[in-house]
N, C-alpha and C. Protein backbone atom coordinates (compact mmCIF):
# COMPACT_ATOMS: atom_id res chain seq x y z
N UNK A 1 62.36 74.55 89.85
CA UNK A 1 63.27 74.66 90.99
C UNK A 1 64.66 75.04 90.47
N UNK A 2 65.13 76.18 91.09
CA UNK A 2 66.81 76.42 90.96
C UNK A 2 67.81 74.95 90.64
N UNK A 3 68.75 75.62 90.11
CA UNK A 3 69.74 74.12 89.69
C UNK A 3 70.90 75.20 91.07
N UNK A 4 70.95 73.89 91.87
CA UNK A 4 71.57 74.70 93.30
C UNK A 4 73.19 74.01 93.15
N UNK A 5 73.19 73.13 92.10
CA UNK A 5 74.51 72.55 92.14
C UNK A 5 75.32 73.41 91.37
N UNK A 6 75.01 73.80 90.05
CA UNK A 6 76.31 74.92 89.37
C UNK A 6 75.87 76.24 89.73
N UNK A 7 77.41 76.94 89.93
CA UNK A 7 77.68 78.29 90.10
C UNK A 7 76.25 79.06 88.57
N UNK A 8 76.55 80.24 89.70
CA UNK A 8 75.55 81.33 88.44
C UNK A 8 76.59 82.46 88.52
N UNK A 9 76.99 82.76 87.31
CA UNK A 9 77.85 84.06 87.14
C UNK A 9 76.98 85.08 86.08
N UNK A 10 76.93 86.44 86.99
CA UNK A 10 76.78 87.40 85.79
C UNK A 10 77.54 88.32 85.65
N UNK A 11 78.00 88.64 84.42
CA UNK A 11 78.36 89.70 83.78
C UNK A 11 78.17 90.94 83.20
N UNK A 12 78.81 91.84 83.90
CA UNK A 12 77.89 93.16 83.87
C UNK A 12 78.64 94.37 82.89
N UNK A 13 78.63 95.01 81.95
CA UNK A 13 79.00 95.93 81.83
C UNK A 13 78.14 97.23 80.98
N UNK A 14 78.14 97.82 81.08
CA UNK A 14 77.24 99.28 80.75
C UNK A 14 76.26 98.83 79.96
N UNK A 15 76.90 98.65 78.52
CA UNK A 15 76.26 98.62 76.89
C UNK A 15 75.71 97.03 76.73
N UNK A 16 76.33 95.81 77.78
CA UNK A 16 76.37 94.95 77.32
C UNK A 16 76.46 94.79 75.68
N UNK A 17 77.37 94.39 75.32
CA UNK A 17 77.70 95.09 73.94
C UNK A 17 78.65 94.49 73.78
N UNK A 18 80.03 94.33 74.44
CA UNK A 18 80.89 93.86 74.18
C UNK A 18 81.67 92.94 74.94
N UNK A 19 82.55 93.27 76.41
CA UNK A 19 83.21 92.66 76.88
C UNK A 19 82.28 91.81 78.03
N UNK A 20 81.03 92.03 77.99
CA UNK A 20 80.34 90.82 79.08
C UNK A 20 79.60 89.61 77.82
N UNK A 21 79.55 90.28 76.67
CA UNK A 21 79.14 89.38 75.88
C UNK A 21 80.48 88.51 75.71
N UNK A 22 81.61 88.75 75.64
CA UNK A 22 82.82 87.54 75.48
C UNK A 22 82.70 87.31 76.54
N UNK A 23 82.66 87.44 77.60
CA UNK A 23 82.63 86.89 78.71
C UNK A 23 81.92 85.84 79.03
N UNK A 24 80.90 86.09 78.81
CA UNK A 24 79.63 85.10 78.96
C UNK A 24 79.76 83.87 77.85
N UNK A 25 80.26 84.33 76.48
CA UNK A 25 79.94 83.52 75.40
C UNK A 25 81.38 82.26 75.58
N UNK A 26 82.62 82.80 76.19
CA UNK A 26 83.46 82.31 76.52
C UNK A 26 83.44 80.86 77.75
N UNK A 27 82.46 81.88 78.58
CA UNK A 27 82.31 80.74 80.05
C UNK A 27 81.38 79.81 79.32
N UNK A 28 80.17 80.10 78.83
CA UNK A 28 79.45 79.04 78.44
C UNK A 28 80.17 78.07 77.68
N UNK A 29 80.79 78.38 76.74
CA UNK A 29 81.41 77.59 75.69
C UNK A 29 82.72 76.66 76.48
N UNK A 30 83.65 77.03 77.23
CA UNK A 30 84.63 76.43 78.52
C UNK A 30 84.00 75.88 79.34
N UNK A 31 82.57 76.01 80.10
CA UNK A 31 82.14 74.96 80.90
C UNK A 31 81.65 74.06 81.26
N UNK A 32 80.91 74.25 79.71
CA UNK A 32 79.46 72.92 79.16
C UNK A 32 78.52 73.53 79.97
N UNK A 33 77.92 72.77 80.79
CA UNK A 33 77.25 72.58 81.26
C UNK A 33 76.96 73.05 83.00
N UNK A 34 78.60 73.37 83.35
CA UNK A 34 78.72 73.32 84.78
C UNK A 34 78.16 74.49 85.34
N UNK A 35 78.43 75.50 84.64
CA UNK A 35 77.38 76.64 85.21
C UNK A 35 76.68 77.73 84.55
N UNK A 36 76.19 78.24 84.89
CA UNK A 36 74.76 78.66 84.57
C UNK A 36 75.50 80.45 84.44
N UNK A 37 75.12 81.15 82.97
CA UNK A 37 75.69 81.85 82.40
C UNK A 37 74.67 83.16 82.46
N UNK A 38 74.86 84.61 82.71
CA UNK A 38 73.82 85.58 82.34
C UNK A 38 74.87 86.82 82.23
N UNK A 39 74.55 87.85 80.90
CA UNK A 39 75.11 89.20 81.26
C UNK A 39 74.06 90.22 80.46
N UNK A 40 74.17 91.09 81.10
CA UNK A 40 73.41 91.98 81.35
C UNK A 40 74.23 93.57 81.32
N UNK A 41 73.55 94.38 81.17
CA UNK A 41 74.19 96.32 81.01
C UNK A 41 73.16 97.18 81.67
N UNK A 42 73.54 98.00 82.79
CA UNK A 42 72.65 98.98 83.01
C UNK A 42 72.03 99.81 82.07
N UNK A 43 72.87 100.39 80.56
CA UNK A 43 72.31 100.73 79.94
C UNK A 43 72.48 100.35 78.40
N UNK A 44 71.98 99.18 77.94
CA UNK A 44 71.94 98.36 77.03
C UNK A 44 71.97 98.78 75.60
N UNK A 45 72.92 98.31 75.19
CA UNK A 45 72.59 98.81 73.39
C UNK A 45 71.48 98.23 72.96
N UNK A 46 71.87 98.55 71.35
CA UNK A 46 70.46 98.33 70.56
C UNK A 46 71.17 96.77 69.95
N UNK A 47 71.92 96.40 69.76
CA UNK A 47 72.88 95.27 69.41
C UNK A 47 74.50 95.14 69.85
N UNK A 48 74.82 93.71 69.40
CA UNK A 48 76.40 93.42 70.22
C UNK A 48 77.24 94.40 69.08
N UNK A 49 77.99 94.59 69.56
CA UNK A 49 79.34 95.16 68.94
C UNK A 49 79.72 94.24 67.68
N UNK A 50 79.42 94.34 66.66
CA UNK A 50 79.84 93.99 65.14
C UNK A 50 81.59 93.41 65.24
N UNK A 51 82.39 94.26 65.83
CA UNK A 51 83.62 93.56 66.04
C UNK A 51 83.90 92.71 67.08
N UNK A 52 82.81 92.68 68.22
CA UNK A 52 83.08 91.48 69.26
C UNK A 52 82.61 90.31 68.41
N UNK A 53 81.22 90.53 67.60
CA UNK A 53 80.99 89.02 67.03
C UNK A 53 81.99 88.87 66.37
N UNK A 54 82.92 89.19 65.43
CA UNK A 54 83.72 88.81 64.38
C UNK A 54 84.85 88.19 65.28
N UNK A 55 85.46 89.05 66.32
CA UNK A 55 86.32 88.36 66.88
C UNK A 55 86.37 87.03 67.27
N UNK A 56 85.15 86.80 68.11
CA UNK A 56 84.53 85.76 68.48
C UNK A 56 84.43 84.68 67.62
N UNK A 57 83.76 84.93 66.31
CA UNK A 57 83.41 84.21 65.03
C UNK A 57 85.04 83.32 65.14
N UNK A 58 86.32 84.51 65.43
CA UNK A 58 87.25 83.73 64.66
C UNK A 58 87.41 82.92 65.27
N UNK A 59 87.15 82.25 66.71
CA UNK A 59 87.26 81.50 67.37
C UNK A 59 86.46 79.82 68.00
N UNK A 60 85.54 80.51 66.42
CA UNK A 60 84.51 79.31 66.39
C UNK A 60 83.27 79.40 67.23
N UNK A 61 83.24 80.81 68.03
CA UNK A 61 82.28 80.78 69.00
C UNK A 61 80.83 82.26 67.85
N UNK A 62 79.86 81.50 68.39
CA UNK A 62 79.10 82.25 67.24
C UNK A 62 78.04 82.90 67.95
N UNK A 63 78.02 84.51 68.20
CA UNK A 63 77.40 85.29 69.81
C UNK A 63 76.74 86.39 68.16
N UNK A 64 76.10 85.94 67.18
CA UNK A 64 75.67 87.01 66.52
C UNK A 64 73.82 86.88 66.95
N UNK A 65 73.61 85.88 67.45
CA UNK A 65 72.07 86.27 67.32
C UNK A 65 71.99 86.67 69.30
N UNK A 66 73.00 86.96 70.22
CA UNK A 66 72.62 87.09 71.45
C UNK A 66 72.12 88.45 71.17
N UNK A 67 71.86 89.71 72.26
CA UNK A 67 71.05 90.46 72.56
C UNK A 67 71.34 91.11 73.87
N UNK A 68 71.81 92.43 73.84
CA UNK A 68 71.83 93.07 75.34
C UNK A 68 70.93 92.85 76.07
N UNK A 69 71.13 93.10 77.34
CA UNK A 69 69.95 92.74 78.23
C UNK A 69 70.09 94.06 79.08
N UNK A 70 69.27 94.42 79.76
CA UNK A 70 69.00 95.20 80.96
C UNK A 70 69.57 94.50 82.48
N UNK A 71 69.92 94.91 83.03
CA UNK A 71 70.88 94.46 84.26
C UNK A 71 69.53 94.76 85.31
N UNK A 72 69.18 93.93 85.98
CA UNK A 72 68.15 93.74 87.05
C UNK A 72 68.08 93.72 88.42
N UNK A 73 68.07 93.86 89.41
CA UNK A 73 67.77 93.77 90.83
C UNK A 73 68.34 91.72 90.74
N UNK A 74 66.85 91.12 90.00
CA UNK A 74 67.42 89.99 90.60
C UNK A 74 67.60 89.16 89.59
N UNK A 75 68.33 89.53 88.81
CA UNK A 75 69.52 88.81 87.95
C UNK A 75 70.65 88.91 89.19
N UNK A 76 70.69 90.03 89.69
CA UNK A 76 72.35 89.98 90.57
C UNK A 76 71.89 89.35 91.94
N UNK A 77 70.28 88.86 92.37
CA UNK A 77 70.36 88.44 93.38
C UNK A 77 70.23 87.16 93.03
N UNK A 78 70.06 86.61 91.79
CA UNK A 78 70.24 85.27 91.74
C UNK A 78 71.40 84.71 91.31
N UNK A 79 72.26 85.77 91.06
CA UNK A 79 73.81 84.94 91.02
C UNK A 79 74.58 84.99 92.06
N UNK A 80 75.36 83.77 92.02
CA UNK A 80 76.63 83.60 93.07
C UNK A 80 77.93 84.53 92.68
N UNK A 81 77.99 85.05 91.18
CA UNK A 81 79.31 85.63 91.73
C UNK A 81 78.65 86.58 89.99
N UNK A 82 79.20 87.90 90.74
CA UNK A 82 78.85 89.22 89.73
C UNK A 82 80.02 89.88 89.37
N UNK A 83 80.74 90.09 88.04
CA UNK A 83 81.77 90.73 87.67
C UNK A 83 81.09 91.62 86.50
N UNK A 84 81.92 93.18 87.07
CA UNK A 84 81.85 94.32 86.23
C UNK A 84 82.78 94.25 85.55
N UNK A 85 82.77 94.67 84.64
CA UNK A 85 83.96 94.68 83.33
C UNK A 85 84.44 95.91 83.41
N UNK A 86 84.81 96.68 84.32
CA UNK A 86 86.18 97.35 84.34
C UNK A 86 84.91 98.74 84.09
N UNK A 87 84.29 98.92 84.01
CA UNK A 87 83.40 100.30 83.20
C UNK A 87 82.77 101.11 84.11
N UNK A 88 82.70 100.54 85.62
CA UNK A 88 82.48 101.59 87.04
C UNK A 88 80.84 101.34 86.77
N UNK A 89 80.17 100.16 86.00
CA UNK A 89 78.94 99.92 86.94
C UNK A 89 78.75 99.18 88.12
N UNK A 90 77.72 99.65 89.02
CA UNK A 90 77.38 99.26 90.34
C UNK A 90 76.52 98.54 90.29
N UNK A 91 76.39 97.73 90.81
CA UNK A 91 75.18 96.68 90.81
C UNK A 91 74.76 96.60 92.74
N UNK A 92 73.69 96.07 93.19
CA UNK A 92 72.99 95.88 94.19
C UNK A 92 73.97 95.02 94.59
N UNK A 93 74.21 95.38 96.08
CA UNK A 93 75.21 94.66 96.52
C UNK A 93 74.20 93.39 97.61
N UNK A 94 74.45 91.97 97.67
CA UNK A 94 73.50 91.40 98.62
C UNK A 94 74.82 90.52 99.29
N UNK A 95 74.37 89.85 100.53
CA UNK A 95 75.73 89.15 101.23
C UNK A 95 75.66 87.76 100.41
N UNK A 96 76.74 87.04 100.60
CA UNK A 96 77.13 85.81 100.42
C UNK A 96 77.21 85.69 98.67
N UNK A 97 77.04 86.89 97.87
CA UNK A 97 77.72 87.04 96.70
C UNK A 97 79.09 87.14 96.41
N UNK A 98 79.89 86.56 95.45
CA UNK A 98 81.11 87.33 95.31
C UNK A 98 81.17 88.10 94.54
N UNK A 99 81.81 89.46 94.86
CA UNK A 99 82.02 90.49 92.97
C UNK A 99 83.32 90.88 93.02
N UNK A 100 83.59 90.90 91.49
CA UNK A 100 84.59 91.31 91.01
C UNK A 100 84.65 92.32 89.99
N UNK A 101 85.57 92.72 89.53
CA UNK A 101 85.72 94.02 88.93
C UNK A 101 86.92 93.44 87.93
N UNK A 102 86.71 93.50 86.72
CA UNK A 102 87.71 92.95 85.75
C UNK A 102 88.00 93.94 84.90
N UNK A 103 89.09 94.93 84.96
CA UNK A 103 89.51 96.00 84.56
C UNK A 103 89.75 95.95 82.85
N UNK A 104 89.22 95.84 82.34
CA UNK A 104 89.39 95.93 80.80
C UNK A 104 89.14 97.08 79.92
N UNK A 105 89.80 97.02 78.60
CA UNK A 105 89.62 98.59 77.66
C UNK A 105 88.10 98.05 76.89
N UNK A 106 87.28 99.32 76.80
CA UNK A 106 86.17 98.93 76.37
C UNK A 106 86.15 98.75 74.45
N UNK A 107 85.53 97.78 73.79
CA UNK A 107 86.14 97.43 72.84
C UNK A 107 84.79 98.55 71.62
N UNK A 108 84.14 99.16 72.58
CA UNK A 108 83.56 100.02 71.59
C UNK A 108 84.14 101.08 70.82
N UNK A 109 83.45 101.05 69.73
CA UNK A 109 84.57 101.64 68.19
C UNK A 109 85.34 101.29 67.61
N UNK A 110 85.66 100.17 68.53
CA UNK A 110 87.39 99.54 68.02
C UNK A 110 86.79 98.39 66.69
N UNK A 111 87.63 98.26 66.06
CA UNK A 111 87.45 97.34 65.03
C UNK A 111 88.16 96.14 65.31
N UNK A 112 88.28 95.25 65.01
CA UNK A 112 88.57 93.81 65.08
C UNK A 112 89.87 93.65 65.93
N UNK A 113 91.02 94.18 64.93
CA UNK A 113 92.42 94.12 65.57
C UNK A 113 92.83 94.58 67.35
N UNK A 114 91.67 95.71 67.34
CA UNK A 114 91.56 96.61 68.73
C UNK A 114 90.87 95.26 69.39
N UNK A 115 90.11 94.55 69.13
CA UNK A 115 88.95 93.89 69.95
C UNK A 115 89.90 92.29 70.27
N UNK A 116 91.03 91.98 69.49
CA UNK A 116 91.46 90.70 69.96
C UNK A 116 92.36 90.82 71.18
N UNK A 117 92.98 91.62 70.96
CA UNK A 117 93.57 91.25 72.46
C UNK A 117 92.55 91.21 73.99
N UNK A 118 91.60 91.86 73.62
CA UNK A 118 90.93 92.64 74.68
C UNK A 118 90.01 91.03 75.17
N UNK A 119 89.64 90.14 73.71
CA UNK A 119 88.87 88.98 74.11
C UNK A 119 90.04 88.10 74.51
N UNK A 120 91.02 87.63 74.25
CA UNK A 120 92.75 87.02 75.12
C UNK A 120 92.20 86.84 75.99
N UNK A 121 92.80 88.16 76.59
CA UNK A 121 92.68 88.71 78.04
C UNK A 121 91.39 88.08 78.33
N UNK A 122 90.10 87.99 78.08
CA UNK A 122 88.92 87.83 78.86
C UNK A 122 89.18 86.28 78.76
N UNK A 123 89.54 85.41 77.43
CA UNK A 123 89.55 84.32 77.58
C UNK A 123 90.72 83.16 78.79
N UNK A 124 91.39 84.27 78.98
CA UNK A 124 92.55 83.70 79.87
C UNK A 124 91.78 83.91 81.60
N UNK A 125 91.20 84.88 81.46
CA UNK A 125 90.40 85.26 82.99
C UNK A 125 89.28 84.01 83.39
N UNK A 126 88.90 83.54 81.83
CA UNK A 126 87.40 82.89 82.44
C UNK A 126 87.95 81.53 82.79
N UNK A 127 89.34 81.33 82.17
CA UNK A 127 90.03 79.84 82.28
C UNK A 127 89.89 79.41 83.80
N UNK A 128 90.44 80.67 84.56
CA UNK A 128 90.78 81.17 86.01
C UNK A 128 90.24 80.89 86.82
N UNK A 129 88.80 81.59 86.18
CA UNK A 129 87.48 82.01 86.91
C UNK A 129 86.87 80.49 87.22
N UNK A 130 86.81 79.64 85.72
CA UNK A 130 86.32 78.04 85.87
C UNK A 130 87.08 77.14 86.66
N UNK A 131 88.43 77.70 86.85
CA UNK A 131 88.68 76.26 87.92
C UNK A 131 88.38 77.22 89.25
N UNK A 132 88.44 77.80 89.54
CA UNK A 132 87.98 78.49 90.73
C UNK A 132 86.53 78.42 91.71
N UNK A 133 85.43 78.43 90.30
CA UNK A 133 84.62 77.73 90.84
C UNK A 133 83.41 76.51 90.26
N UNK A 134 84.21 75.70 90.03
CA UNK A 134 83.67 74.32 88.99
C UNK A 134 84.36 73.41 89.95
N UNK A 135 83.39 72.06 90.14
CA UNK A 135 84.06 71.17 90.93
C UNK A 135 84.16 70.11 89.48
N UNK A 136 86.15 69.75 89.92
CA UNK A 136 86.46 68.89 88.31
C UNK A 136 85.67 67.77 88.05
């Protein structure tokens, strides 16, 4: 049976590769337990971005054995709230979802220095995102 009490957020961006993997690896790690984490890419790499893990690494958070995923019909119908990472994918739109669109530079090619600000920024969004919808 569904866990109907915590939020489900997914995170969507092309390659899944980079900025839905901080995303995701960020909320999980900020919420414990409270909600229920998935990201996904319409068109999925073959692995994460070598400089998102490192970035990440420096932060104690350790996303080297995750794995792109394929973005699904109902991955997005089983979440409550769907954010694109800024990269103009579309996902299935269904009612009583929320989506958002989180405008970010994509951190592919970039090497480490390029990739920290870019995870900041995502880590300051998900701060946002958790009191927004986490009951304290």
């Amino acid at each position: 049976m569904p866990d109907t009490t915590r939020p489900t957020v997914l995170f969507v961006c092309v390659h899944n590769a980079g900025r839905s993997q901080m995303a995701a690896a960020f909320l999980t790690h900020l919420s414990g337990d409270r909600v229920e984490v998935r990201s996904a890419g319409s068109t999925p790499a073959d692995a994460v971005n070598p400089s998102v893990v490192a970035a990440m690494a420096e932060l104690g958070i350790d996303i080297s054995a995750e794995t792109p995923k394929i973005l699904t019909v109902e991955a997005v119908r089983a979440s409550d709230v769907v954010i694109t990472m800024g990269c103009g994918d579309t996902c299935p739109v269904f009612p009583g979802k929320r989506y958002l669109d989180w405008q970010l530079p994509d951190p592919a090619g970039q090497g480490v220095d390029a990739v920290r600000p870019i995870r900041d920024e995502i880590e300051k969004r998900i701060h946002t995102l958790i009191a927004e919808i986490t009951v304290p």
